[in-house]
Protein backbone atom coordinates (compact mmCIF):
# COMPACT_ATOMS: atom_id res chain seq x y z
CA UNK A 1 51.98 50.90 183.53
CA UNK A 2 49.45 53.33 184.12
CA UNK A 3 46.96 54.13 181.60
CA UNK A 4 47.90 57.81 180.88
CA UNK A 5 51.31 56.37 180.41
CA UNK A 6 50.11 53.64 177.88
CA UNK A 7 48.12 56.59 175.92
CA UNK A 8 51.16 59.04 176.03
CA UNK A 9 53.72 55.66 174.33
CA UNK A 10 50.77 55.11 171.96
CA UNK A 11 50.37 58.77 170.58
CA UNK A 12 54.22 58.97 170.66
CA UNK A 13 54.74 55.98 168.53
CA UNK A 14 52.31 56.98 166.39
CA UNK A 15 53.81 60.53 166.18
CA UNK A 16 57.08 58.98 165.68
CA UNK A 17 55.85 56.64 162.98
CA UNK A 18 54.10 59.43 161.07
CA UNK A 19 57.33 61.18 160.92
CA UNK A 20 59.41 58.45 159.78
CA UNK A 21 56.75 56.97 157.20
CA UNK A 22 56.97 61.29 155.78
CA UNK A 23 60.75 61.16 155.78
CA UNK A 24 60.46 58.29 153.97
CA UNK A 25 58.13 59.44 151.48
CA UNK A 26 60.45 62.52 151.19
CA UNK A 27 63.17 60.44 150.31
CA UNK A 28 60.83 58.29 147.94
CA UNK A 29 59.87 61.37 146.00
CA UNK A 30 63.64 62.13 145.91
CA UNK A 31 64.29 59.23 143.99
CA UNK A 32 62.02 59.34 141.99
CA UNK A 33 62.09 62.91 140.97
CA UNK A 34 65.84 63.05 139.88
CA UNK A 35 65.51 59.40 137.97
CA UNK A 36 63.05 61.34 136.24
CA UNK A 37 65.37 64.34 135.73
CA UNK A 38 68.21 61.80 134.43
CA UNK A 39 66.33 60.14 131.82
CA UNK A 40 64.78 63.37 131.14
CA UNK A 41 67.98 64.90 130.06
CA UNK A 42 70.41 61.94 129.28
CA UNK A 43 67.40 59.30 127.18
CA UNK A 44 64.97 62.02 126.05
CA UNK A 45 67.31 65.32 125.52
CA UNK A 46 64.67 67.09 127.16
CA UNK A 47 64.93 67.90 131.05
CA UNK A 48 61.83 68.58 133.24
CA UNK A 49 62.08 71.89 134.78
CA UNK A 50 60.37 70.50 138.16
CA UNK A 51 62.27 67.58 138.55
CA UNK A 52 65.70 69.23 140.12
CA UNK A 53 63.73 72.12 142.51
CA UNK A 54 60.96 69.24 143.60
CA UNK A 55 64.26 66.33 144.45
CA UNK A 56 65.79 69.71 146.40
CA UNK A 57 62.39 70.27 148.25
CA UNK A 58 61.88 66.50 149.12
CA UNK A 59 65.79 66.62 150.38
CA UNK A 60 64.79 69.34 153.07
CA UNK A 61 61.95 67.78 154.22
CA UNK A 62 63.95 64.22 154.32
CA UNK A 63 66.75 65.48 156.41
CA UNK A 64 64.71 68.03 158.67
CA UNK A 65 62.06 65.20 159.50
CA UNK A 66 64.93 62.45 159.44
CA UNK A 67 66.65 64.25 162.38
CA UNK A 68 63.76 63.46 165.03
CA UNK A 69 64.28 59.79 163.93
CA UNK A 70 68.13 59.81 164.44
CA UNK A 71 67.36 61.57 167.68
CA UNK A 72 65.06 59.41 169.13
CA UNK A 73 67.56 56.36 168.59
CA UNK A 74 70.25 58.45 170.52
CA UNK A 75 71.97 58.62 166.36
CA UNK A 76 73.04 62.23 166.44
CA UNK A 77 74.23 64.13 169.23
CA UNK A 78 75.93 62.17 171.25
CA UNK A 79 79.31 63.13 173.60
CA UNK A 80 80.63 59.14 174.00
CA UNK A 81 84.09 59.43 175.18
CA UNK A 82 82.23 61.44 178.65
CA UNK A 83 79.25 59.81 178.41
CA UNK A 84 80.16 55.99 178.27
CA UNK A 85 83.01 56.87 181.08
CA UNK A 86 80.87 58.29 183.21
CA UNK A 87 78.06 56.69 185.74
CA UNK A 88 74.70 57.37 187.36
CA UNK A 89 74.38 61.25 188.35
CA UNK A 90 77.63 62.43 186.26
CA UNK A 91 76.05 60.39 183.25
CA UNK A 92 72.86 61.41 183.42
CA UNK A 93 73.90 65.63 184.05
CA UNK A 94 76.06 64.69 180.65
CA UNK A 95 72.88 63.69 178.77
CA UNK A 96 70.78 67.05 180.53
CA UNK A 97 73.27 68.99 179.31
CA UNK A 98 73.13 67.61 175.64
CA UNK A 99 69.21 67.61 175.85
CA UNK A 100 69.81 71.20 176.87
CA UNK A 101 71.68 72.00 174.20
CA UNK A 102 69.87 70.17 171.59
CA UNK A 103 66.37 72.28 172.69
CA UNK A 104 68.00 75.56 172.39
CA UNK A 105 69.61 74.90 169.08
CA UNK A 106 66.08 73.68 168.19
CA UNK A 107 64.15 76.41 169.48
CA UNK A 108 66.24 78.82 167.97
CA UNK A 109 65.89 77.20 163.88
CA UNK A 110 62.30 77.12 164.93
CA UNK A 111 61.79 80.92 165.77
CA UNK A 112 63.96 81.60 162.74
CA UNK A 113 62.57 79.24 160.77
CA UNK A 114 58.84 80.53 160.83
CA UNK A 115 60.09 84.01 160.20
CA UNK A 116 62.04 83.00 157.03
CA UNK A 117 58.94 81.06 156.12
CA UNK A 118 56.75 84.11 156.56
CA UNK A 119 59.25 86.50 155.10
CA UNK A 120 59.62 84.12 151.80
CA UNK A 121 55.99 82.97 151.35
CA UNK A 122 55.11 85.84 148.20
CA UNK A 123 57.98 83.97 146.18
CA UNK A 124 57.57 80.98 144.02
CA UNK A 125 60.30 78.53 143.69
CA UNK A 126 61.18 78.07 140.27
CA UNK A 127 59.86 75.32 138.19
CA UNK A 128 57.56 74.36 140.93
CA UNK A 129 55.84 77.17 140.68
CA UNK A 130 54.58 76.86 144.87
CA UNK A 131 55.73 79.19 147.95
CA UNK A 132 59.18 78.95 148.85
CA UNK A 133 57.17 79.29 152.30
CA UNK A 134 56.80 75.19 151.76
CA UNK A 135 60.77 74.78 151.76
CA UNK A 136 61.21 76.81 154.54
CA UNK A 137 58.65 75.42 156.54
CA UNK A 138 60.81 72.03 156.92
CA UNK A 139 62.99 73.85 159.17
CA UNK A 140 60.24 74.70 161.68
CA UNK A 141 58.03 71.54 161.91
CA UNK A 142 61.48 69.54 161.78
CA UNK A 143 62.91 71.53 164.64
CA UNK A 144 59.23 70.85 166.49
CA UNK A 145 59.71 67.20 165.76
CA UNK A 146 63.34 66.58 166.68
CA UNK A 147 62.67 68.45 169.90
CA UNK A 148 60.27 65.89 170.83
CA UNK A 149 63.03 63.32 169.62
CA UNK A 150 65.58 64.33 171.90
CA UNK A 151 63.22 64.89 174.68
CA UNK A 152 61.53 61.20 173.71
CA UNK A 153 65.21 59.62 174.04
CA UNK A 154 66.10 61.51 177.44
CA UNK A 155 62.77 60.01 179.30
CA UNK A 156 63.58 56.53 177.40
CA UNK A 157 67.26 56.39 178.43
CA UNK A 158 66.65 57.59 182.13
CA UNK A 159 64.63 54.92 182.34
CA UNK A 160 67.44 52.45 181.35
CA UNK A 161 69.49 54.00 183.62
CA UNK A 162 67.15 53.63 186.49
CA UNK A 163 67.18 49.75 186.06
């Protein structure tokens, strides 16, 4: 292995890792946040009013950063019945054409996503009392990142095919 190569698998693990470690953290705060909100209104009759929005924001981000993770293990798009049926060229054009699709539907929550970010960023989300602009950014940086997911598990499994 060359050592471009070696560099590129070390920054993408690292990438990869850094976007796990945040989905986790997401889903962390989650937790946290609405077994806060529980014994807020069920033990001391007396709710937080940023538990509920900040357990919808940490949500988002889970599930928009979560979907590079699922992507780059092959987890969410997948056609099997064609795809496990078919061989070499046929099997690979199969995965091309779900990479394809994948980038487009990514490219297009991305372009929309930074213009709903931009649009919503003078309004505060209630009981946080921050941009909405930080909701809506999920949708952008986890399009960016699940992009590079499917991309990541196209090079990875063309590789297996090759052997």
């Amino acid at each position: 292995m060359s050592a471009t190569a070696t560099l590129l698998r070390r920054i993408d693990w690292a990438v990869a890792g850094g976007v796990a470690a945040a989905a986790s953290l997401a889903l962390a705060i989650a937790v946290v946040s609405s077994f806060w909100q529980v014994l807020g209104r069920f033990v001391f009759h007396s709710p937080a009013t940023w538990s509920e929005a900040l357990t919808r924001l940490a949500l988002v981000w889970m599930v928009l950063l979560g979907v590079s993770v699922a992507l780059r293990h092959g987890a969410l798009v997948a056609i099997d019945l064609a795809r496990e049926n078919a061989t070499g060229q046929l099997r690979r054009a199969i995965e091309a054409i779900s990479l394809i699709s994948c980038l487009i539907m990514f490219a297009t929550l991305f372009w929309y996503g930074i213009a709903t970010a931009q649009r919503v960023r003078m309004q505060e989300m209630a009981g946080l009392e921050i941009s909405m602009a930080w909701g809506y950014a999920a949708i952008p940086v986890g399009s960016l990142f699940a992009a590079l997911g499917a991309v990541v598990h196209f090079l990875q499994s063309g590789k297996e095919i090759a052997r």
